[in-house]
N, C-alpha and C. Protein backbone atom coordinates (compact mmCIF):
# COMPACT_ATOMS: atom_id res chain seq x y z
N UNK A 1 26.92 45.87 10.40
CA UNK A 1 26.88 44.44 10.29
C UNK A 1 25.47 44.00 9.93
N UNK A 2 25.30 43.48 9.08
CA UNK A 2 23.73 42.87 8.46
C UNK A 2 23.71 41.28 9.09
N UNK A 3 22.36 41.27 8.95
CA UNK A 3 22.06 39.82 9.26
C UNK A 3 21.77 39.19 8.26
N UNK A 4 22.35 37.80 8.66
CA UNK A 4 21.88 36.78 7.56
C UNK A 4 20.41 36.47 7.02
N UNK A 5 20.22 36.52 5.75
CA UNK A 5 18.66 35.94 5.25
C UNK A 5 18.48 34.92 6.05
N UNK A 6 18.76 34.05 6.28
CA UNK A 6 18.00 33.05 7.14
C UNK A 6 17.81 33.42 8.96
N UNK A 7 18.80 34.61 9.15
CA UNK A 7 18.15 34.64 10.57
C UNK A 7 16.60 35.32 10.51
N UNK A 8 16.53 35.90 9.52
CA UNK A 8 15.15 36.98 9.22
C UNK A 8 13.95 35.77 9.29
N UNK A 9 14.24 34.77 8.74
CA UNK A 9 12.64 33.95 8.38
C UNK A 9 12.20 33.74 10.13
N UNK A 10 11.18 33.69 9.72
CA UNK A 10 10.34 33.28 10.91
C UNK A 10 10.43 31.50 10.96
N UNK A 11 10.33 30.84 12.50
CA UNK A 11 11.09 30.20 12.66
C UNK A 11 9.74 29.51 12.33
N UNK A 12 9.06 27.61 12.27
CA UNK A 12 7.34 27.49 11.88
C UNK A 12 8.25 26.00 12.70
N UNK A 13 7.01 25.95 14.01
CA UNK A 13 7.34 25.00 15.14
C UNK A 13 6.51 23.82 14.11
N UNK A 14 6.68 22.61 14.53
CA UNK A 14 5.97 21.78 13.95
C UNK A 14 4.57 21.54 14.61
N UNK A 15 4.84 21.83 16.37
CA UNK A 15 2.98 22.07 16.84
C UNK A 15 1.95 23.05 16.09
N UNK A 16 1.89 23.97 16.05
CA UNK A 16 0.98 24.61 15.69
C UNK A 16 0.92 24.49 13.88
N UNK A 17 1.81 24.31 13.50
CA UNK A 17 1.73 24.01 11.84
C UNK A 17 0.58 23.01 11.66
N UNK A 18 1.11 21.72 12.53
CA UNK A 18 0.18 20.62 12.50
C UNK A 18 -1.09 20.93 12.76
N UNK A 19 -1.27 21.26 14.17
CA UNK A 19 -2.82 21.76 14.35
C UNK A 19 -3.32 22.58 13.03
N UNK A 20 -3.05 23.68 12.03
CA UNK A 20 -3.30 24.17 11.56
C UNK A 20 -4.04 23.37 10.38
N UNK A 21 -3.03 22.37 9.99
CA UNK A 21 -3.37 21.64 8.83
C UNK A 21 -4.23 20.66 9.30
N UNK A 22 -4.78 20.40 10.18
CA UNK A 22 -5.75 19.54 10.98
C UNK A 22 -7.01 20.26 10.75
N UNK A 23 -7.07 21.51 11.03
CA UNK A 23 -7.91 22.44 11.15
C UNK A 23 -8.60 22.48 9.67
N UNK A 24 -8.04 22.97 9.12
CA UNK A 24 -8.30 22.80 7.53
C UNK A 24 -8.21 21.07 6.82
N UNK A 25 -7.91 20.64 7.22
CA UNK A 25 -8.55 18.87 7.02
C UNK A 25 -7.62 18.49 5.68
N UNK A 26 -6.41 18.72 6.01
CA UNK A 26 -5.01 18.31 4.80
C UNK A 26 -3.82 17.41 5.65
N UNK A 27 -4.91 16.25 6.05
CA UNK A 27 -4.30 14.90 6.78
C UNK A 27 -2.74 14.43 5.73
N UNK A 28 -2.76 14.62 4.36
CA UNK A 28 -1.86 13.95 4.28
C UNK A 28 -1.09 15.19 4.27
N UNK A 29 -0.72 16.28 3.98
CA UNK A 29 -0.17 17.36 4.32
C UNK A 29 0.62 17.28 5.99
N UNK A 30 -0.62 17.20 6.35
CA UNK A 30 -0.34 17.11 7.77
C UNK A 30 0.74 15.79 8.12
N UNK A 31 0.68 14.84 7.71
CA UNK A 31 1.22 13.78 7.98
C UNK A 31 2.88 13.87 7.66
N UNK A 32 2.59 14.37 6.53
CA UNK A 32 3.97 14.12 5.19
C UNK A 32 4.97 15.09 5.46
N UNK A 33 4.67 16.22 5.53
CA UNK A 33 5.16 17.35 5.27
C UNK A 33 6.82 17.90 5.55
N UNK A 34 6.77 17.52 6.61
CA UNK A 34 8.23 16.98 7.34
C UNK A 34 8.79 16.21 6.73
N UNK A 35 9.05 14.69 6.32
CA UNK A 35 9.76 14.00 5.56
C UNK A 35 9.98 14.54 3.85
N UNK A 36 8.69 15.26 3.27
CA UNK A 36 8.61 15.59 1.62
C UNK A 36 9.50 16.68 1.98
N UNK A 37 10.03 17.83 2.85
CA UNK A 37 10.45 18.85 2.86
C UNK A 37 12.40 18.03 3.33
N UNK A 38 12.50 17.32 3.99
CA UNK A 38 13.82 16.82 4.66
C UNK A 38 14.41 15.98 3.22
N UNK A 39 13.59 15.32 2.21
CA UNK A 39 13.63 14.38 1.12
C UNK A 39 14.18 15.72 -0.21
N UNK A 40 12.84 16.78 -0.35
CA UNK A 40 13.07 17.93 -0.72
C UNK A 40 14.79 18.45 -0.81
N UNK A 41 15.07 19.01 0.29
CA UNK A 41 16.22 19.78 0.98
C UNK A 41 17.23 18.64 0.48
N UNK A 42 16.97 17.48 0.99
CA UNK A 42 18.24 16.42 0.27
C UNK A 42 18.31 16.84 -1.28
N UNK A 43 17.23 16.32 -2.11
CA UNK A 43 17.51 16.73 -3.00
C UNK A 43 17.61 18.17 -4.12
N UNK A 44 17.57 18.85 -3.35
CA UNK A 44 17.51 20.43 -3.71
C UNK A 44 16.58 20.96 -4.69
N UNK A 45 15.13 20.21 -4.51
CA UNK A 45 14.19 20.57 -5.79
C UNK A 45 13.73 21.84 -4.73
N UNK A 46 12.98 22.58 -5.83
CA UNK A 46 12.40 23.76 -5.83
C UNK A 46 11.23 23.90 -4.51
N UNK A 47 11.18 25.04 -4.36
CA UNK A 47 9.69 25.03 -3.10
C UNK A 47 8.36 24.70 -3.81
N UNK A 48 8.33 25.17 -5.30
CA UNK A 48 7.27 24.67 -5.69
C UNK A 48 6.63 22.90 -6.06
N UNK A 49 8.35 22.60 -6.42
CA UNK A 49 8.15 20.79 -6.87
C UNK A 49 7.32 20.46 -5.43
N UNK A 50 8.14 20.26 -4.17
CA UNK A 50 7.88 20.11 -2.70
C UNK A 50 6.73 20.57 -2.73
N UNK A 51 5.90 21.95 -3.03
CA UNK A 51 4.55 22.12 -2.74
C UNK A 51 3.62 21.58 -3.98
N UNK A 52 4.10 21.07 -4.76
CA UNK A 52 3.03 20.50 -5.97
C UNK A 52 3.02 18.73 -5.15
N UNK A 53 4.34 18.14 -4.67
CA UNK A 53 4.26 16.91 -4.21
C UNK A 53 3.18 16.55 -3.44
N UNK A 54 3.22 17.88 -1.96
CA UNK A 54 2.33 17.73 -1.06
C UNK A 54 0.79 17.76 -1.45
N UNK A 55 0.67 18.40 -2.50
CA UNK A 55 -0.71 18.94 -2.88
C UNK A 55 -1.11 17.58 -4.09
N UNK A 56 -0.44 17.26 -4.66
CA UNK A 56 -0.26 15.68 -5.52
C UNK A 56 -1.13 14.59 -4.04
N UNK A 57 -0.53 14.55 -2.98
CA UNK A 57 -0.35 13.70 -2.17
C UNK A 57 -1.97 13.84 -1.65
N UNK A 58 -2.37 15.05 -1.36
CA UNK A 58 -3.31 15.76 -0.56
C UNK A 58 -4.81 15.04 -1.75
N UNK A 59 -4.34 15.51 -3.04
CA UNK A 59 -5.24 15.00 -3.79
C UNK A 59 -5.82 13.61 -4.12
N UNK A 60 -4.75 13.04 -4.08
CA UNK A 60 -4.80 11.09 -4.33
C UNK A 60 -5.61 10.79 -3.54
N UNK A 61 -5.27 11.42 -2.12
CA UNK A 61 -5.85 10.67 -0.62
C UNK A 61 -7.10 10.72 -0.56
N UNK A 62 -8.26 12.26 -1.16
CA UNK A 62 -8.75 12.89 -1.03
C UNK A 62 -9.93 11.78 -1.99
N UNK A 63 -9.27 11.91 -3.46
CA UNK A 63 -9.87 11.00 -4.43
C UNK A 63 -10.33 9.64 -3.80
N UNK A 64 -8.97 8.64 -3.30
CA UNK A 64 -9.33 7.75 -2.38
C UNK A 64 -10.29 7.23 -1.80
N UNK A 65 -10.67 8.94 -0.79
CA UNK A 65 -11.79 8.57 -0.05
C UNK A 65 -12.71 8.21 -0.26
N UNK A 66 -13.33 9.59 -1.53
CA UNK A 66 -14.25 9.98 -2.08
C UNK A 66 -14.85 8.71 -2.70
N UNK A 67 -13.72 7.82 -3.30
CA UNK A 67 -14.25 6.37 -3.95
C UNK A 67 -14.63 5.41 -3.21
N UNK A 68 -14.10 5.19 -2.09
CA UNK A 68 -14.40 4.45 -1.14
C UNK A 68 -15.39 5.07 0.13
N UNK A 69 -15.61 6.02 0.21
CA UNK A 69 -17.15 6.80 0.67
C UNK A 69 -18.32 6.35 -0.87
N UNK A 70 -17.85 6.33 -1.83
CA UNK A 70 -19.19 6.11 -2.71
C UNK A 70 -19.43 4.77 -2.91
N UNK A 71 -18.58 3.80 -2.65
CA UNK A 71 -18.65 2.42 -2.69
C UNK A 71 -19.79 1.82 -1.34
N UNK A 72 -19.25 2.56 -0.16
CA UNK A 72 -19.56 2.06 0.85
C UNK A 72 -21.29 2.69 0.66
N UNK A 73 -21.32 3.79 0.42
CA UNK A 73 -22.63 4.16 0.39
C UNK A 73 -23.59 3.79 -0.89
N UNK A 74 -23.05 3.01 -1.73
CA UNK A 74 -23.43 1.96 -2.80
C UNK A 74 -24.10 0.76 -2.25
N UNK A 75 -23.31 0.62 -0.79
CA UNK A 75 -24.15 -1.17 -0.54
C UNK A 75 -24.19 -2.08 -1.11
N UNK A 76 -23.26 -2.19 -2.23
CA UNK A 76 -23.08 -3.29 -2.96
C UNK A 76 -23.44 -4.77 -2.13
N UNK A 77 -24.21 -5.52 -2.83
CA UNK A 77 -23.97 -7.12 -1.56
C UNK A 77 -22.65 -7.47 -1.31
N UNK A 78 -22.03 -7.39 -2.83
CA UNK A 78 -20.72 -8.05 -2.38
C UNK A 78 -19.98 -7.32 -3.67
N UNK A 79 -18.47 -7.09 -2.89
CA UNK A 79 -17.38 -6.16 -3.25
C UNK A 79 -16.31 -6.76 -4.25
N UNK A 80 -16.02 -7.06 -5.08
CA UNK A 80 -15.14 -7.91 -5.75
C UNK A 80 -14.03 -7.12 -6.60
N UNK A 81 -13.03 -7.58 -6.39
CA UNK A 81 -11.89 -6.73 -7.01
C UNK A 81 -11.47 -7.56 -8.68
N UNK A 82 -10.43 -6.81 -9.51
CA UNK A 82 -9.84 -7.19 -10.49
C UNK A 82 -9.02 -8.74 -10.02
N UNK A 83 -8.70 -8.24 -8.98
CA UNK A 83 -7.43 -9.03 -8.12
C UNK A 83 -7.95 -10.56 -7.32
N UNK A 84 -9.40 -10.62 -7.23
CA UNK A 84 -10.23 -11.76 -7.09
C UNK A 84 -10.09 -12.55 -8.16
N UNK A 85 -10.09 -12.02 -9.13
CA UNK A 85 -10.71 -12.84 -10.43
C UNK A 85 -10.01 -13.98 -10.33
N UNK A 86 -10.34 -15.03 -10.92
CA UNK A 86 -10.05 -16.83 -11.41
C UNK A 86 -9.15 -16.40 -12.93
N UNK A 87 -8.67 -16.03 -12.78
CA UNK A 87 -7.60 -16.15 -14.48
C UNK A 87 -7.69 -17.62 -14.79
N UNK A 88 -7.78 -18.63 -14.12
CA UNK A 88 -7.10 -20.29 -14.82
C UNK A 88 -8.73 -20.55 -15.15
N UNK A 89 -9.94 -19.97 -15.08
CA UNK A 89 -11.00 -20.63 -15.72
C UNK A 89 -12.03 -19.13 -16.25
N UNK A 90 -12.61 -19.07 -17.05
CA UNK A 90 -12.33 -20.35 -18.39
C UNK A 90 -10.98 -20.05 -19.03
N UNK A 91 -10.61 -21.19 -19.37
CA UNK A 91 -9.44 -21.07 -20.15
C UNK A 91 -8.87 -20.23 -21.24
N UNK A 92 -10.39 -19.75 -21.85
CA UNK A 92 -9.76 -19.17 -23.27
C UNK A 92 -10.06 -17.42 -23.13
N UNK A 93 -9.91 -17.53 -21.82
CA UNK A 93 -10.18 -15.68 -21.80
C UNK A 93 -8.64 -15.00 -22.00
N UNK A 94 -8.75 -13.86 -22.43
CA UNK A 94 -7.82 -13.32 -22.55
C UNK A 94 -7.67 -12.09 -21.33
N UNK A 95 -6.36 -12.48 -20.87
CA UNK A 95 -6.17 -11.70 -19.66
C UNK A 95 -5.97 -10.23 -20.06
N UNK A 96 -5.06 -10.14 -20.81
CA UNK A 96 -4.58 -8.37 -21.39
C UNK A 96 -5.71 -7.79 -21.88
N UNK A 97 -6.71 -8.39 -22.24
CA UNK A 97 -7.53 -7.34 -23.06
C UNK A 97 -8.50 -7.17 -21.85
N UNK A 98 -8.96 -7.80 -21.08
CA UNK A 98 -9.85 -7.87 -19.86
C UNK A 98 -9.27 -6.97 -18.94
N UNK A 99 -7.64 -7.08 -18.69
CA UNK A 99 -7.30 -5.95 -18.10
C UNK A 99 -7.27 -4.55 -18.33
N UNK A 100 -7.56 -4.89 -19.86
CA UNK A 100 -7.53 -3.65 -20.83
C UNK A 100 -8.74 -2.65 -20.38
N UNK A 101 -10.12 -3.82 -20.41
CA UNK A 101 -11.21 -3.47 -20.74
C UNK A 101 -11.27 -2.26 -19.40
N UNK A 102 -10.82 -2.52 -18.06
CA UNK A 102 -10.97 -2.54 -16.69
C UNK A 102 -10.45 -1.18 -16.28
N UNK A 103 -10.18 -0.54 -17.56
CA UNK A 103 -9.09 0.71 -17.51
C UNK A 103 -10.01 1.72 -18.34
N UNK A 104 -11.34 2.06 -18.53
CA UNK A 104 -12.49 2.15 -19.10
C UNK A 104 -12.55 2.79 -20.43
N UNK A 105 -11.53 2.69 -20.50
CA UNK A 105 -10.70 3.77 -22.04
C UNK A 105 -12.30 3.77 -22.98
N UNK A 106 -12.36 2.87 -23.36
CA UNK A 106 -13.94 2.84 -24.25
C UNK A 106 -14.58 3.78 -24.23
N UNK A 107 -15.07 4.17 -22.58
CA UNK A 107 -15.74 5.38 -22.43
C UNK A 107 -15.36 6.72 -23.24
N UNK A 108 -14.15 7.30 -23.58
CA UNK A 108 -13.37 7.85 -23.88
C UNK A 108 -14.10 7.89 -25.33
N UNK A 109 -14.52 7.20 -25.78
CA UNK A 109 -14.40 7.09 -27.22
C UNK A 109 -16.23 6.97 -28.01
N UNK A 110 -16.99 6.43 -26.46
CA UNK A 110 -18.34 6.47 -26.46
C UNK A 110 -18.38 5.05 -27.19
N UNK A 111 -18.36 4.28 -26.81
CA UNK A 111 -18.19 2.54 -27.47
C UNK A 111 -18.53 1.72 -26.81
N UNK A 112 -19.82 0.99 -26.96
CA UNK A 112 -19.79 -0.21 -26.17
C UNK A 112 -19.17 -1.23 -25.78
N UNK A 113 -19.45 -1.83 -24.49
CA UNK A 113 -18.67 -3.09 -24.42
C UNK A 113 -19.54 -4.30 -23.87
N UNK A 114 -19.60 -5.55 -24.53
CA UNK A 114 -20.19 -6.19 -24.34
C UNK A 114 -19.46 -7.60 -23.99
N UNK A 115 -19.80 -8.19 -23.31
CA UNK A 115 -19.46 -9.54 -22.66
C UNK A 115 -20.06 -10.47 -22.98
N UNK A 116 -19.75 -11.49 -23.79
CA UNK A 116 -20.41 -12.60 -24.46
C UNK A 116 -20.12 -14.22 -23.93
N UNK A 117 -21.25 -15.19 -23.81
CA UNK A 117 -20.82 -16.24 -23.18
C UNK A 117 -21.16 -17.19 -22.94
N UNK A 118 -21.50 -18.73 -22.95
CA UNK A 118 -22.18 -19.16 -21.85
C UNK A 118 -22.24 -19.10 -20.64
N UNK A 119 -23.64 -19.96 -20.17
CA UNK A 119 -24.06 -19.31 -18.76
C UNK A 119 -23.12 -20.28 -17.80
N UNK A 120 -22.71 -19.04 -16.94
CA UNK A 120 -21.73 -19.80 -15.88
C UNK A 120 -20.01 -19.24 -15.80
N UNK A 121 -20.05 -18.17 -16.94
CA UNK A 121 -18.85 -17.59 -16.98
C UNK A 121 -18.40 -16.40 -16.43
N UNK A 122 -19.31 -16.56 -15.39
CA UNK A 122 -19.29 -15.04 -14.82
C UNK A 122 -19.10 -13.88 -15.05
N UNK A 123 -20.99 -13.34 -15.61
CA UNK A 123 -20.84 -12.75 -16.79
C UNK A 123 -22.28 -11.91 -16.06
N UNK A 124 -22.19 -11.38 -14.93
CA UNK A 124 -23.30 -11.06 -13.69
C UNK A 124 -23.71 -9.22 -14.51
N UNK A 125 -25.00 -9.49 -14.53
CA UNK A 125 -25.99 -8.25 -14.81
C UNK A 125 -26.45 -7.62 -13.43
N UNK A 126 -25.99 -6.49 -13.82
CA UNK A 126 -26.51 -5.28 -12.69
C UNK A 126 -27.81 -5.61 -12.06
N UNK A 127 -28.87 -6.32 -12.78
CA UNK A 127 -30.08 -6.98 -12.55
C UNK A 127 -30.24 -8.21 -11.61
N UNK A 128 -29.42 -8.77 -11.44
CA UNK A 128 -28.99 -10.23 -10.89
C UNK A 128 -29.48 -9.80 -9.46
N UNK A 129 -28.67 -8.74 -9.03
CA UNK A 129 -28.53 -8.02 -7.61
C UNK A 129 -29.71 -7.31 -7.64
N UNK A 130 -30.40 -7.89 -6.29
CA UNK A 130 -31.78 -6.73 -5.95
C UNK A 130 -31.25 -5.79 -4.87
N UNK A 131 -31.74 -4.64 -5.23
CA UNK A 131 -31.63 -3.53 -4.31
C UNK A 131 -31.62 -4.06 -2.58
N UNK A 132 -31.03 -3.14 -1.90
CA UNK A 132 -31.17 -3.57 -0.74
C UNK A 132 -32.50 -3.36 0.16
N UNK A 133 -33.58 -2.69 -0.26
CA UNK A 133 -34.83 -2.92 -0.56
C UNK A 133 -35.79 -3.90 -0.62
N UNK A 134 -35.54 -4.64 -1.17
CA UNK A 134 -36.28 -5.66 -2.44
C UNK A 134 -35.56 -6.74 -1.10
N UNK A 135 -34.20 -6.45 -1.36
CA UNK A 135 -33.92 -7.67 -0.30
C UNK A 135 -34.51 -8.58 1.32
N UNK A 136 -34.76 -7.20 2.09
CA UNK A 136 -35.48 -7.03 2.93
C UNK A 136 -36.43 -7.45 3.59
N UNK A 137 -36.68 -8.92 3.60
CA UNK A 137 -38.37 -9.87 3.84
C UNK A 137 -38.89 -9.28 5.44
């Protein structure tokens, strides 16, 4: 009488898995892993889709940080998003191409971009802002 392939696998408790992935610092791994594998199994994708998801997941978070660790250690005075902006003034800006601009594709291509205007259109030079230094009386 043989045993079934699945009695052979080794059984993987969810305590010590977790600690493990704690250990090695794969928070969203750690977090996810259980639901991407139960979501997985529903839908019968491969062990690798399921391990490219987790590692997809692991990466985003990771990037995330990394941007928001370099922001914070930037010191910017003040933080302003796309999502701040005044769209209803001035009137004659064009939203799509501004959203365009914001997506840095240019770089891509080595092309300047320049912002043209009168004063008051919020149109702020890296210069405007003194170091946090300079600030300092």
């Amino acid at each position: 009488m043989s045993a079934s392939p699945l009695a052979l696998e080794p059984t993987v408790t969810s305590a010590p898995l977790a600690q493990q992935l704690r250990h090695l610092k794969l928070a969203f791994i750690a977090e996810h892993h259980e639901n991407l594998a139960k979501e997985a199994a529903h839908k019968q994708t491969s062990h690798l889709e399921y391990l490219g998801e987790l590692v997809q997941g692991e990466t985003r978070l990771r990037r995330d940080r990394a941007t928001q660790n370099r922001i914070r250690q930037a010191r910017f005075p003040i933080i302003k998003t796309l999502d701040q902006f005044r769209w209803d003034w001035p009137h004659q800006i064009n939203q799509a191409q501004v959203k365009h601009h914001f997506t840095l594709s240019f770089l891509g291509t080595h092309t300047n971009l320049i912002y043209l205007g009168n004063v008051g259109l919020g149109k702020p030079q890296p210069g405007n802002y003194p170091s946090r230094s300079e600030r300092i009386t």
